[in-house]
Every structure is written in C-alpha cells, then in structure tokens.
Protein backbone atom coordinates (compact mmCIF):
# COMPACT_ATOMS: atom_id res chain seq x y z
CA UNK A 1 13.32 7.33 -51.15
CA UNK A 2 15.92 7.09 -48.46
CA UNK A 3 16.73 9.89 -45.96
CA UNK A 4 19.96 10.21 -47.69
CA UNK A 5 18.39 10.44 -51.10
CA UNK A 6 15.43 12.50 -49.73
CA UNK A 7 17.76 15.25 -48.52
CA UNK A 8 20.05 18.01 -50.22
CA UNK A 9 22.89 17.04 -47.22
CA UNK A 10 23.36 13.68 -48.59
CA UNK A 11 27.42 12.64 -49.01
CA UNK A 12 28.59 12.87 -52.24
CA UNK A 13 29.09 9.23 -54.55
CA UNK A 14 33.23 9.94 -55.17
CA UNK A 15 34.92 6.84 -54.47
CA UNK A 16 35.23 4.15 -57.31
CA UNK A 17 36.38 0.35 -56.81
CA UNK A 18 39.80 1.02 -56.05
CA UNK A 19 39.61 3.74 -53.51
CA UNK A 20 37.28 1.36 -52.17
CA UNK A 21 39.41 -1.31 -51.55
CA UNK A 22 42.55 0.64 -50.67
CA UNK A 23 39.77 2.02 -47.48
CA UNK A 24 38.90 -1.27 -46.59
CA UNK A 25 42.67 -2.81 -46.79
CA UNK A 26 43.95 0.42 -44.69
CA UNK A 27 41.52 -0.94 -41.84
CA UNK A 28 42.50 -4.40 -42.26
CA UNK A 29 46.40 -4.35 -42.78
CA UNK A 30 46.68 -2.36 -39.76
CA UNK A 31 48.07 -2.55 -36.26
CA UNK A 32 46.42 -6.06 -36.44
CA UNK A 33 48.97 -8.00 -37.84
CA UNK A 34 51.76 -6.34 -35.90
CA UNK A 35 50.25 -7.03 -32.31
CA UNK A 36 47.23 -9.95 -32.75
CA UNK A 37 49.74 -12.85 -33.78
CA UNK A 38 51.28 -13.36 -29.89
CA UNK A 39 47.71 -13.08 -27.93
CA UNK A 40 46.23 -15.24 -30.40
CA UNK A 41 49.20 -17.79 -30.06
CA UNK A 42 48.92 -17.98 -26.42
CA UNK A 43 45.59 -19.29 -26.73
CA UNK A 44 45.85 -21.78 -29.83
CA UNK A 45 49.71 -22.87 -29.26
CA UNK A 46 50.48 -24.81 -32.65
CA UNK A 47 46.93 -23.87 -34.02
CA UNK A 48 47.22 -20.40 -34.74
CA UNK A 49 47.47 -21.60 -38.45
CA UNK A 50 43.98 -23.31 -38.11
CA UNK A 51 42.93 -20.62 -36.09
CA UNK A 52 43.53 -17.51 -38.88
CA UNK A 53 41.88 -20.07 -41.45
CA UNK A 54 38.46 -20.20 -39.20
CA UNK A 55 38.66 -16.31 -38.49
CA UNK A 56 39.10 -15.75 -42.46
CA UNK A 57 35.78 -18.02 -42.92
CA UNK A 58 33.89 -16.55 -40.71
CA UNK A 59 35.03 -12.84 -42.05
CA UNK A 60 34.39 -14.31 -45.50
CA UNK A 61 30.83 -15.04 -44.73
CA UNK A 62 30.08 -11.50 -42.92
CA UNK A 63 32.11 -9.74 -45.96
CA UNK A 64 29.36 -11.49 -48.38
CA UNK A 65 26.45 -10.70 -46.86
CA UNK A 66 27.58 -6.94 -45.93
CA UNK A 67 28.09 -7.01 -49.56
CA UNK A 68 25.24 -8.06 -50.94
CA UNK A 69 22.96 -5.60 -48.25
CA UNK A 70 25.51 -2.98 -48.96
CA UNK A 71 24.14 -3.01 -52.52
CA UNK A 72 20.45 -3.31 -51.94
CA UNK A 73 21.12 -0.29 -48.96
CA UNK A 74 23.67 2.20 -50.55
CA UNK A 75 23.91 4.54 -47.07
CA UNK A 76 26.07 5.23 -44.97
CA UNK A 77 25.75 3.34 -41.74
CA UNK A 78 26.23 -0.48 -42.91
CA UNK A 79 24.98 -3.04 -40.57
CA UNK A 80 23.01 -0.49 -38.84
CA UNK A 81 20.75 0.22 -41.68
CA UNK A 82 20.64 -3.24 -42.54
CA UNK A 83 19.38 -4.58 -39.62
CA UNK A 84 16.80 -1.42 -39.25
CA UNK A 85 15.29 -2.15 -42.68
CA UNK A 86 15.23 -6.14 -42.65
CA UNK A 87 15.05 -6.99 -38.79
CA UNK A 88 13.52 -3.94 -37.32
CA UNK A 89 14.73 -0.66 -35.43
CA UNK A 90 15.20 -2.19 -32.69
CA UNK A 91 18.36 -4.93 -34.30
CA UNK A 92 19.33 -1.59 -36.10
CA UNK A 93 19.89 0.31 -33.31
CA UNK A 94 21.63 -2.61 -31.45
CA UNK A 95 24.38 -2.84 -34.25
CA UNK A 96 24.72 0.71 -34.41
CA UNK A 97 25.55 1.03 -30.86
CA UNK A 98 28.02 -2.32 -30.66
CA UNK A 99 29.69 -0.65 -33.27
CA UNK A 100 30.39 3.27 -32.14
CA UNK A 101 31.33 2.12 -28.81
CA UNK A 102 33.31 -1.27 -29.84
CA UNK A 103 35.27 0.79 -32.52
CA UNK A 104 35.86 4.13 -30.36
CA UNK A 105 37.44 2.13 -28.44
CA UNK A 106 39.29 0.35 -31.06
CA UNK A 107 40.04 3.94 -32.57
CA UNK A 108 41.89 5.11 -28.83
CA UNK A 109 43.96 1.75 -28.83
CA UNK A 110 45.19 2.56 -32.49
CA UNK A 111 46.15 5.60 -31.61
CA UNK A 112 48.23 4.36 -28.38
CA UNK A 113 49.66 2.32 -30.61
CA UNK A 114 50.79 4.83 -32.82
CA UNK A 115 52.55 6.39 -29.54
CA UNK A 116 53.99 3.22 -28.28
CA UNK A 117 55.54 2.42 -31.30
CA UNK A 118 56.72 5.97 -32.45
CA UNK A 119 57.91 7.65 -29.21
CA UNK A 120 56.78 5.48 -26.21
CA UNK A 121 58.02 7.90 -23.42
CA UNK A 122 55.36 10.31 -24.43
CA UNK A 123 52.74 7.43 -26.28
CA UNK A 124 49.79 9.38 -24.84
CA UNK A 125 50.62 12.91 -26.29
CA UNK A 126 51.77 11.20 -29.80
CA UNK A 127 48.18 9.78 -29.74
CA UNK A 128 46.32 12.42 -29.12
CA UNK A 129 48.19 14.39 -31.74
CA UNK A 130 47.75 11.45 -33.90
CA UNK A 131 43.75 11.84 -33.39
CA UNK A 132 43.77 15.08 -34.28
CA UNK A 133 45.73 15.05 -37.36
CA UNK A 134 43.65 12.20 -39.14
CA UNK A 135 40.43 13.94 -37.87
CA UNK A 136 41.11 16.61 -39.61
CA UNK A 137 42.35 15.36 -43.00
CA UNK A 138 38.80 13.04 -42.36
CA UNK A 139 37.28 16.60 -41.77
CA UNK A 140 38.34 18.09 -45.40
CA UNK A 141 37.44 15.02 -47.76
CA UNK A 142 36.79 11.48 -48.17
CA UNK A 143 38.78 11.58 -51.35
CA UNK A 144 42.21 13.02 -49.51
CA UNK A 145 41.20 10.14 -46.88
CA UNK A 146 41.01 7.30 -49.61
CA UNK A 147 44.53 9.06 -51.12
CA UNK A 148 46.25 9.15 -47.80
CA UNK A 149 45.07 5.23 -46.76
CA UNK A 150 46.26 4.41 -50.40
CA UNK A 151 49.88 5.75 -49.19
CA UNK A 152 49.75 4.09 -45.83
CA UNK A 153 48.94 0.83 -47.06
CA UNK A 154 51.68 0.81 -49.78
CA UNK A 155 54.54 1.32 -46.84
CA UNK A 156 53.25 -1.41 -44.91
CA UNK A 157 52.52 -3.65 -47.30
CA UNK A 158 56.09 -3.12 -48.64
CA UNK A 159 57.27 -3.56 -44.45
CA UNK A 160 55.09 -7.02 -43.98
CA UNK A 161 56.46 -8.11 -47.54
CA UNK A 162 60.43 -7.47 -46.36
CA UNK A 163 59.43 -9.34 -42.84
CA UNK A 164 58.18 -12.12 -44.66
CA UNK A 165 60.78 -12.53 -47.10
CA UNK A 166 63.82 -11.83 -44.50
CA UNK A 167 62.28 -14.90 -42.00
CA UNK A 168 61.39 -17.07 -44.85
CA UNK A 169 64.85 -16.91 -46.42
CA UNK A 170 66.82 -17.68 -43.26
CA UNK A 171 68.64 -20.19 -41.80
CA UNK A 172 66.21 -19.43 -38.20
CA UNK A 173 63.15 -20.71 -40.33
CA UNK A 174 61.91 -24.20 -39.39
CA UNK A 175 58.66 -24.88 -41.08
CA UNK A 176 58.27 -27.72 -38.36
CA UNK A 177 57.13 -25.27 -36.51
CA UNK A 178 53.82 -24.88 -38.69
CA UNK A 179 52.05 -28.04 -37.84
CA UNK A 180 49.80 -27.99 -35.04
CA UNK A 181 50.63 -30.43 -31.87
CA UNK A 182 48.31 -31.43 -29.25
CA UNK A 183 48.63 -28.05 -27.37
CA UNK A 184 45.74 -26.71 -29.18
CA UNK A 185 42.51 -27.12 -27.90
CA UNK A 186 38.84 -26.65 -29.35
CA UNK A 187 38.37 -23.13 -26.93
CA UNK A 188 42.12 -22.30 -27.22
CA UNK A 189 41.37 -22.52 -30.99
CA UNK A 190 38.04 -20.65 -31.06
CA UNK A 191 39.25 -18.33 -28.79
CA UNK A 192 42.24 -17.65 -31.08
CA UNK A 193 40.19 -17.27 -34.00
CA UNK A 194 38.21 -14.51 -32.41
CA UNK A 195 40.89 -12.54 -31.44
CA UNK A 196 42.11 -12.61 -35.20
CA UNK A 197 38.88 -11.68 -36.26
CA UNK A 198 39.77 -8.37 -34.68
CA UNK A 199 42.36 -7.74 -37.45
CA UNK A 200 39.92 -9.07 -40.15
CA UNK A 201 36.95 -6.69 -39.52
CA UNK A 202 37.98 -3.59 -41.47
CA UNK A 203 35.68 -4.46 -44.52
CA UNK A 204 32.86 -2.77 -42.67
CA UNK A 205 34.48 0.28 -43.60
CA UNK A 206 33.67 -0.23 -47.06
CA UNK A 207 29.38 -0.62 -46.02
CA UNK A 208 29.64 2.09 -43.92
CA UNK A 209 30.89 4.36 -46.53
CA UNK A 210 28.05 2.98 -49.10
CA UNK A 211 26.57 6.13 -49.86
CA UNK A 212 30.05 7.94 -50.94
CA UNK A 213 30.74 5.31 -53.62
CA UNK A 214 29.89 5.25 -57.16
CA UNK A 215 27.46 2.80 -58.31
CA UNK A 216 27.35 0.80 -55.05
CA UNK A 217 25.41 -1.91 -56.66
CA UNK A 218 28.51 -2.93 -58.48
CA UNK A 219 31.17 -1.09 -56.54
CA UNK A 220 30.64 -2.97 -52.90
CA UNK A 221 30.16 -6.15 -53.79
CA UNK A 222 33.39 -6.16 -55.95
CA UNK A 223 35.48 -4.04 -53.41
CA UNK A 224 34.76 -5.88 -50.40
CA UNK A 225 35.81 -9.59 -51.21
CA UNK A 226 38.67 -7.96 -52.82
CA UNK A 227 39.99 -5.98 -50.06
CA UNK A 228 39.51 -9.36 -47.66
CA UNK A 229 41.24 -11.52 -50.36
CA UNK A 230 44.58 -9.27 -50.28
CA UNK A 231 44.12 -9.16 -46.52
CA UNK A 232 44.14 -12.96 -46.00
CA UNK A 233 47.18 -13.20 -48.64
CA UNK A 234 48.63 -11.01 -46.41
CA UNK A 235 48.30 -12.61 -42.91
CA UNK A 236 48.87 -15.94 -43.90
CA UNK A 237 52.49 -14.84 -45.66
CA UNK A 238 53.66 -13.16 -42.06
CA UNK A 239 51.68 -16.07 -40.00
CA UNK A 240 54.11 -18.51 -41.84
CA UNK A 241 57.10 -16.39 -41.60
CA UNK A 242 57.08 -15.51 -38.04
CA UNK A 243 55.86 -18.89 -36.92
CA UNK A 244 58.85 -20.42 -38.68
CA UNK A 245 61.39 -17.96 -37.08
CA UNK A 246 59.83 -18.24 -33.84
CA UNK A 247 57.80 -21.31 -32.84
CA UNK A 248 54.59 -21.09 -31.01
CA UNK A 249 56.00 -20.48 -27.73
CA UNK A 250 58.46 -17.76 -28.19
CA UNK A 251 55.75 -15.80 -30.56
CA UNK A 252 53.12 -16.09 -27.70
CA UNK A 253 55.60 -14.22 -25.41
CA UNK A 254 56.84 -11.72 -27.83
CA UNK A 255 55.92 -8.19 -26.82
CA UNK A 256 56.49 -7.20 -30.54
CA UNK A 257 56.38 -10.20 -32.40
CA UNK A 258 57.13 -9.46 -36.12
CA UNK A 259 60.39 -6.87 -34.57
CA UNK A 260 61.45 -10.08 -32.68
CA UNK A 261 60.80 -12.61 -35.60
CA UNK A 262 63.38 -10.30 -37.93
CA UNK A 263 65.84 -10.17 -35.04
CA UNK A 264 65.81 -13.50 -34.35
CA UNK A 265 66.16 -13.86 -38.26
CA UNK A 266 69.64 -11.91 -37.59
CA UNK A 267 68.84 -8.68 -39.36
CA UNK A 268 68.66 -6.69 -36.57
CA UNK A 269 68.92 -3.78 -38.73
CA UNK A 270 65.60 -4.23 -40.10
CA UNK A 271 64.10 -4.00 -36.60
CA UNK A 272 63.47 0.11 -36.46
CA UNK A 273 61.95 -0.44 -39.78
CA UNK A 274 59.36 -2.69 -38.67
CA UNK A 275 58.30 -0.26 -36.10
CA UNK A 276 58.71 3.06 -37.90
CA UNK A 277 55.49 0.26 -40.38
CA UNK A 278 53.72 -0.68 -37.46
CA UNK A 279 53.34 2.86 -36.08
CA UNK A 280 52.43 3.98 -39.90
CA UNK A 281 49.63 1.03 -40.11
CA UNK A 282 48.25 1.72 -37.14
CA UNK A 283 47.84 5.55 -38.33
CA UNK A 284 46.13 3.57 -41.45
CA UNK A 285 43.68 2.04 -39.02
CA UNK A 286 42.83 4.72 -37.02
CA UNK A 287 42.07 6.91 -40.40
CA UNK A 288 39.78 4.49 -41.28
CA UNK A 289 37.87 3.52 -38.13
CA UNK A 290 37.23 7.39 -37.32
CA UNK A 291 35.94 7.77 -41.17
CA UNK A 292 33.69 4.67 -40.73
CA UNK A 293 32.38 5.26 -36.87
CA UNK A 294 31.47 9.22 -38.03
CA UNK A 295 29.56 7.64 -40.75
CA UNK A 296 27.72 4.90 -38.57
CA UNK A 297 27.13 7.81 -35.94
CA UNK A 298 25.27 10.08 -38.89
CA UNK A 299 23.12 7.38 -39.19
CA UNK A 300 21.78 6.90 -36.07
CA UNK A 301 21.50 10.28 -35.72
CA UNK A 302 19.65 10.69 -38.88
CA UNK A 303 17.27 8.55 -37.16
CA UNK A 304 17.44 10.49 -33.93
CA UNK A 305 18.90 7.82 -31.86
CA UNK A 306 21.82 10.16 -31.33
CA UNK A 307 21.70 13.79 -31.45
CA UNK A 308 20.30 15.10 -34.40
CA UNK A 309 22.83 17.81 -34.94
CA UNK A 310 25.74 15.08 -35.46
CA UNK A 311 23.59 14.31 -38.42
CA UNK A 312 24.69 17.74 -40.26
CA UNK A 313 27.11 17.48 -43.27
CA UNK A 314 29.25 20.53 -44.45
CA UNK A 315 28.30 22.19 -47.59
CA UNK A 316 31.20 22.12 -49.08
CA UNK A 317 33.41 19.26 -48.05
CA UNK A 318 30.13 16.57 -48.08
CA UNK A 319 31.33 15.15 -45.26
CA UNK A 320 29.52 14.81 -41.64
CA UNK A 321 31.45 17.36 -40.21
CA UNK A 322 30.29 17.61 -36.64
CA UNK A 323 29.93 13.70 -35.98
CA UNK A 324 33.46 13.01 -37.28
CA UNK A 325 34.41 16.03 -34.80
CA UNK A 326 32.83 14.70 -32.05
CA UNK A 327 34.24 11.02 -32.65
CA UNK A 328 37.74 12.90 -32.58
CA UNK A 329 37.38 14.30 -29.54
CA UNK A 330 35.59 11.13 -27.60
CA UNK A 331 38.65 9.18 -29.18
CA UNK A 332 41.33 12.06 -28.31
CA UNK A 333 40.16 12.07 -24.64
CA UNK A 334 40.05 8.25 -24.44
CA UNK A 335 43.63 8.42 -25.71
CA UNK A 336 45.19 10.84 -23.31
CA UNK A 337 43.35 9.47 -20.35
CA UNK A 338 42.75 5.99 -20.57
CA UNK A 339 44.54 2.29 -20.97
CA UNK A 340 42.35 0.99 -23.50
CA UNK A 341 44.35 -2.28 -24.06
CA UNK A 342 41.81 -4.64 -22.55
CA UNK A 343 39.18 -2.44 -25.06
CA UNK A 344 40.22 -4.90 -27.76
CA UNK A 345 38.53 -7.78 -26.58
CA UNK A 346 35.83 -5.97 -25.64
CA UNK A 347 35.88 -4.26 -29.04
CA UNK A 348 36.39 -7.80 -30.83
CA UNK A 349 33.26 -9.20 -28.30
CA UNK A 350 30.93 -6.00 -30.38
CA UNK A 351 32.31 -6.25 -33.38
CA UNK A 352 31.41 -9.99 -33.65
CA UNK A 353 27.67 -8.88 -32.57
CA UNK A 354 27.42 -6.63 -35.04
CA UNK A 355 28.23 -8.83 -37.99
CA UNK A 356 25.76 -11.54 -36.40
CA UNK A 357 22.93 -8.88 -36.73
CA UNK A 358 24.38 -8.10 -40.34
CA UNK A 359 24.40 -12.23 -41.74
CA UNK A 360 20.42 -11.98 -39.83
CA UNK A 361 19.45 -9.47 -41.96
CA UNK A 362 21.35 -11.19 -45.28
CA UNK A 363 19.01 -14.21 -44.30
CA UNK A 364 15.80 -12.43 -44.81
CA UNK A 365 17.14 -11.23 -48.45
CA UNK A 366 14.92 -12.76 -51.45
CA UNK A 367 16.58 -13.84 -54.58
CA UNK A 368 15.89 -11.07 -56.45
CA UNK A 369 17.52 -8.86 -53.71
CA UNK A 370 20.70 -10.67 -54.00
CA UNK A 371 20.10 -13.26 -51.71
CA UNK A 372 23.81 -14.95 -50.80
CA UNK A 373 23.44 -18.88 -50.67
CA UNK A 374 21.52 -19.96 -47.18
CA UNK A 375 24.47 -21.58 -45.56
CA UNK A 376 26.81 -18.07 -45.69
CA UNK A 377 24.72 -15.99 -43.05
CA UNK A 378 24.20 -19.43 -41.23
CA UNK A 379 27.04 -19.65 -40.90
CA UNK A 380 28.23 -16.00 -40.43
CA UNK A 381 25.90 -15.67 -37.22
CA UNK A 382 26.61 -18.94 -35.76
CA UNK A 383 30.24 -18.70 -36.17
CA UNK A 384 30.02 -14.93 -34.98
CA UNK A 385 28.24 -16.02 -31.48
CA UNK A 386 30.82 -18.86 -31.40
CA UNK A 387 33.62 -16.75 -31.43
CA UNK A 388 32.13 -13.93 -29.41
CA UNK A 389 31.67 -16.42 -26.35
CA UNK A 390 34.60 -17.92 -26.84
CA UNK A 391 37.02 -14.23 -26.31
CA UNK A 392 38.29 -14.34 -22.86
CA UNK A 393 35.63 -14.18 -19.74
CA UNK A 394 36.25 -10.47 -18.86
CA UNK A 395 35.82 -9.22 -22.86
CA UNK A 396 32.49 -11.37 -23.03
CA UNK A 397 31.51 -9.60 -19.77
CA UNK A 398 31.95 -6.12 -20.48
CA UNK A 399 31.04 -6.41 -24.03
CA UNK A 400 27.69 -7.98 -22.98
CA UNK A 401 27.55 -5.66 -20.71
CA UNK A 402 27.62 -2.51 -22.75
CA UNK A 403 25.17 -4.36 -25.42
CA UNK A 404 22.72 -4.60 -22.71
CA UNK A 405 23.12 -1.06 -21.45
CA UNK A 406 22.23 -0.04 -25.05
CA UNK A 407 19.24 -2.29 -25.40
CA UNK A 408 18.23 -0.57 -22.19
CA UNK A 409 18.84 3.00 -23.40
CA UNK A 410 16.78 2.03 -26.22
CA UNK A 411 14.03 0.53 -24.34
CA UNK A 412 13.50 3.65 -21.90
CA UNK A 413 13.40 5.96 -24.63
CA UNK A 414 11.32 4.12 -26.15
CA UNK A 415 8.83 4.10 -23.13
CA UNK A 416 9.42 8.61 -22.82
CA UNK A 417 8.15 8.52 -26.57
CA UNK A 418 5.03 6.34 -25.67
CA UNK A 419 4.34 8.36 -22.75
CA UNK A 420 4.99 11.65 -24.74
CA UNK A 421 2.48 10.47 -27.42
C-alpha cells in the first residue's frame, strides 16, 4: 500500500481526462511560445524548424514513459517516485530535487513575465501579486485550478490562433524563409532544441498530479500524449507563421517576437492583444508549475527528505496546503528580489535531468507493467543528456552545479542517519 493510500491525508482522485489535459496544456502553451522562438533562433539560424521537430521527439519519448510509470505509480510526485521505486532513493531524490529548484525558478521567471508584459514599470510588484493570487486559488482546490487553466488556455489559444492566421495571410509572409541554409550547425541545432524543450515540458504536470486523477491507469496515459499532441500543433502553426513574417535573423533579434511578427504583418493593432495573451499564458504557466512543484515537494517530504510538516494536506480542501504555501512564498521572494532570466537555462539544464532519470526508470518496466517499446526511454535519456550538454556553457554549469549540491545534501544526511543508528 502506498503512503498515499496508507494514509487518511491522501489528495482526493477529482480530475477526469479533460481537466487533465487542459493542466498539462496550461503548462505547455505558456510564456514558452511567446519568448523561446528568438533565443532558440539565434542558435539554430534556418533550423529552428528542425530544431522544434527534435525537441517534440525527445518530449514525445519522456511524455510516454511518464505515462506509462504514471499509471503503474498513481502519486503525486511523478519522476520522483518513479525513480525511488524502480532505480532507488537515491535517483528519486535526485529528480525530486532537479525539479523543485529547476521549476521554482521557472515559477519566478513566469511571474516576471507576467509583470513585464502587463505593466513593466512596476514588473516586480505585478509578479509578486501575481504569485500570490494563483497561490491562493492553488490553496482552495485543484478543481477551481483545472477550471481557471481551462479559461487561460482558451484566450491564448484563441491569441496564438489570430497571430498565426494574421502572418500567414499576408503579403510579409515568405515561406522561403522556412528552409534551413547552411547557418545551422549540429550544436546550434541541439542547442536550439533544448531550449525549446523548455516550452515542451509541462506534461509533467499531469504525473505529478497522479494521485488527484480518476482512474490514473487510464486517465494519464490518455491525457498526457494528448495534451503534447495539441501542444506541438500549436508551436509548429506560430513557428511557421512568424518565421515567414520574419526570417531567421530578424526573429533571433526580436525582443518580443510574435508582437513584432504581427507588426511587421501590418496589423499593428493586434500588437496590445498579443501582449495582454502573453501576460495571460504566462499566468497559465505559473498556475500550473506552483500546483505541480507543491505536489513534487509533498513527496519528498512524505519521505522526509524535506520537512515533514510540508507533507500535511488540509482537511477540507485535499490539497497540500503548507507546501504549496511555502512554494508561494520561495517563488514570491525570488520574484521581487531577483533577475531570474538566466534561471531558464538553468531550469531547462534540470528539467532535462529529470526526464533522463524518468525514461531510466521506464527501462526497468516489465511487459506486464506497461513496458513502452525499448528504443523510447533509449532514446528519451540519451537525447535528454544530449540536449542538456548542449544548453549554453553557463546553464550546464550552474545546473550541474546545483545537481551536485543535492547529491551532496543527500549523501551527508545520509552519513548523520548512519551515525545516528
């Protein structure tokens, strides 16, 4: 019996196939696709068409094996319990960490984002209010979460759709533009890719939150490739648009590439709507990433690797009340303190960890647990350590630093407890 099962504070099973998905698109169709497009195209040139195609594959292969260990491990927690119960405590804890720390981060640059776009004289105020707000509505349900994501994702959906259509359909659009010259190199590409894989990752959200959905063994695996689907749909709509208003070059020196794309498409007029969307999907991400790092953090402190009490859940919301408050305030504090734009590579450089550890522990699956065919997590871990080496030198450098500060925390508390015994 799991800890979860074993134990009268265990989350309640509310959230069906749909509010699943709508979660897991609300993390992926977020500030992603409004800011990831220029970085990445500085880095690939021509191949950031190539280079969304290898960070979809790679997200394809994580999203199957999360979803087939998502429905042998119904908890919350995801790739943290995954890699506890199939690799050991050790790859558990390791996963657990790259995550709360990759995706606090991630949460405080969502939030800044929300500022920059909405009022950007006072970006660091609107983000901590920001914080607070979706804390709180995280704080009285997961089912008023799902309901609110399911509103955020319709606006932007219906703000990338209008992009798309209004560069597509004029006269600026060169479709030239979409094949890839000999400006794109093998790391420019790879590095590319990994930076896209940022906006890709949301589908976690949907693992972490295993224990709040009905019948998980169907649920997850359905909701997952669905939510990824859409998302790829999606990306590769607005890739093509804004590559054909812009070119390469211009995109990779846009400060606000899809406003740009729709000015240069002469509807200028359309510009404060793209920004009034990208402020409103980046409140959709940072919804989601504080409901899936609270759940990852009750996990680990279930298993005492954080403290216990963040491992509480309130009696009557069934939610883990005091680690999605203490999230909230670690992010809120990051927010009004800190520039956290060079967190995303970082972020992206954990992230990609994390999923490595996940495809490890999809390998050691038998067929009757849902094994996914050999060659997915093969090729989910090696293309996850690809990419994660590939981010730029001073992401790979602080993100492997922080993984090996956490393999050391782990270690020398692991040496007290010997010495205890």
């Amino acid at each position: 019996m799991s800890v979860a099962q074993g134990r009268p504070e265990g989350l309640r099973r509310r959230l069906g196939v749909s509010d699943a998905v709508v979660i897991g698109l609300g993390s992926m169709i977020g500030a992603g696709v409004f800011a990831a497009f220029a970085p990445a195209a500085a880095a690939a040139g021509s191949g950031l068409l190539p280079a969304l195609a290898l960070a979809a594959l790679v997200a394809y292969c994580n999203a199957t094996s999360s979803a087939r260990l998502a429905a042998r491990y119904p908890q919350s927690g995801g790739t943290y319990v995954y890699g506890r119960e199939r690799l050991g405590p050790f790859w558990g804890y390791l996963a657990g960490w790259g995550f709360v720390v990759g995706k606090t981060a991630s949460c405080a640059a969502m939030a800044l984002t929300v500022g920059s776009y909405a009022w950007p004289a006072h970006a660091h105020a609107v983000a901590v209010a920001a914080v607070v707000a979706l804390t709180a509505v995280n704080y009285a349900g997961v089912q008023k979460a799902a309901w609110l994501t399911r509103v955020i994702v319709a606006v932007v959906l219906a703000v990338l759709a209008a992009v798309a259509a209004t560069c597509l359909a004029g006269s600026a659009a060169d479709t030239a533009h979409w094949a890839v010259g000999a400006d794109t190199g093998a790391r420019g590409l790879l590095q590319a890719a990994g930076l896209l894989f940022f906006a890709f990752a949301g589908y976690a959200r949907i693992a972490t939150l295993g224990e709040e959905v009905r019948d998980p063994r169907r649920t997850i695996p359905r909701a997952i490739p669905l939510a990824l689907g859409v998302t790829l749909v999606v990306y590769t709509a607005v890739a093509l648009a804004v590559l054909a208003v812009l070119g390469p070059d211009r995109l990779a020196h846009a400060s606000a590439p899809l406003a740009e794309a729709v000015r240069a498409a002469g509807v200028p007029a359309l510009v404060p709507v793209v920004r009034a969307g990208a402020a409103v999907a980046a409140l959709g991400s940072l919804l989601a990433l504080i409901l899936g790092v609270s759940r990852t953090t009750l996990a680990m402190a279930r298993d005492r690797h954080l403290p216990p009490a963040l491992a509480a859940v309130h009696p009557r919301y069934a939610v883990p009340h005091r680690a999605e408050t203490a999230v909230g305030a670690v992010v809120a504090v990051l927010a009004a303190t800190a520039d956290v734009r060079g967190a995303i590579g970082f972020s992206s450089f954990g992230v990609l960890v994390y999923y490595a550890v996940a495809n490890a522990s999809a390998w050691t699956l038998s067929p009757a647990e849902g094994r996914p065919v050999r060659i997915v997590p093969l090729a989910g871990a090696a293309g996850c350590l690809l990419l994660a080496f590939a981010l730029p030198l001073a992401s790979v450098l602080s993100g492997a630093a922080v993984i090996a500060l956490g393999a050391a925390v782990y270690a020398v508390r692991k040496g007290l407890r010997r010495a205890a015994a």
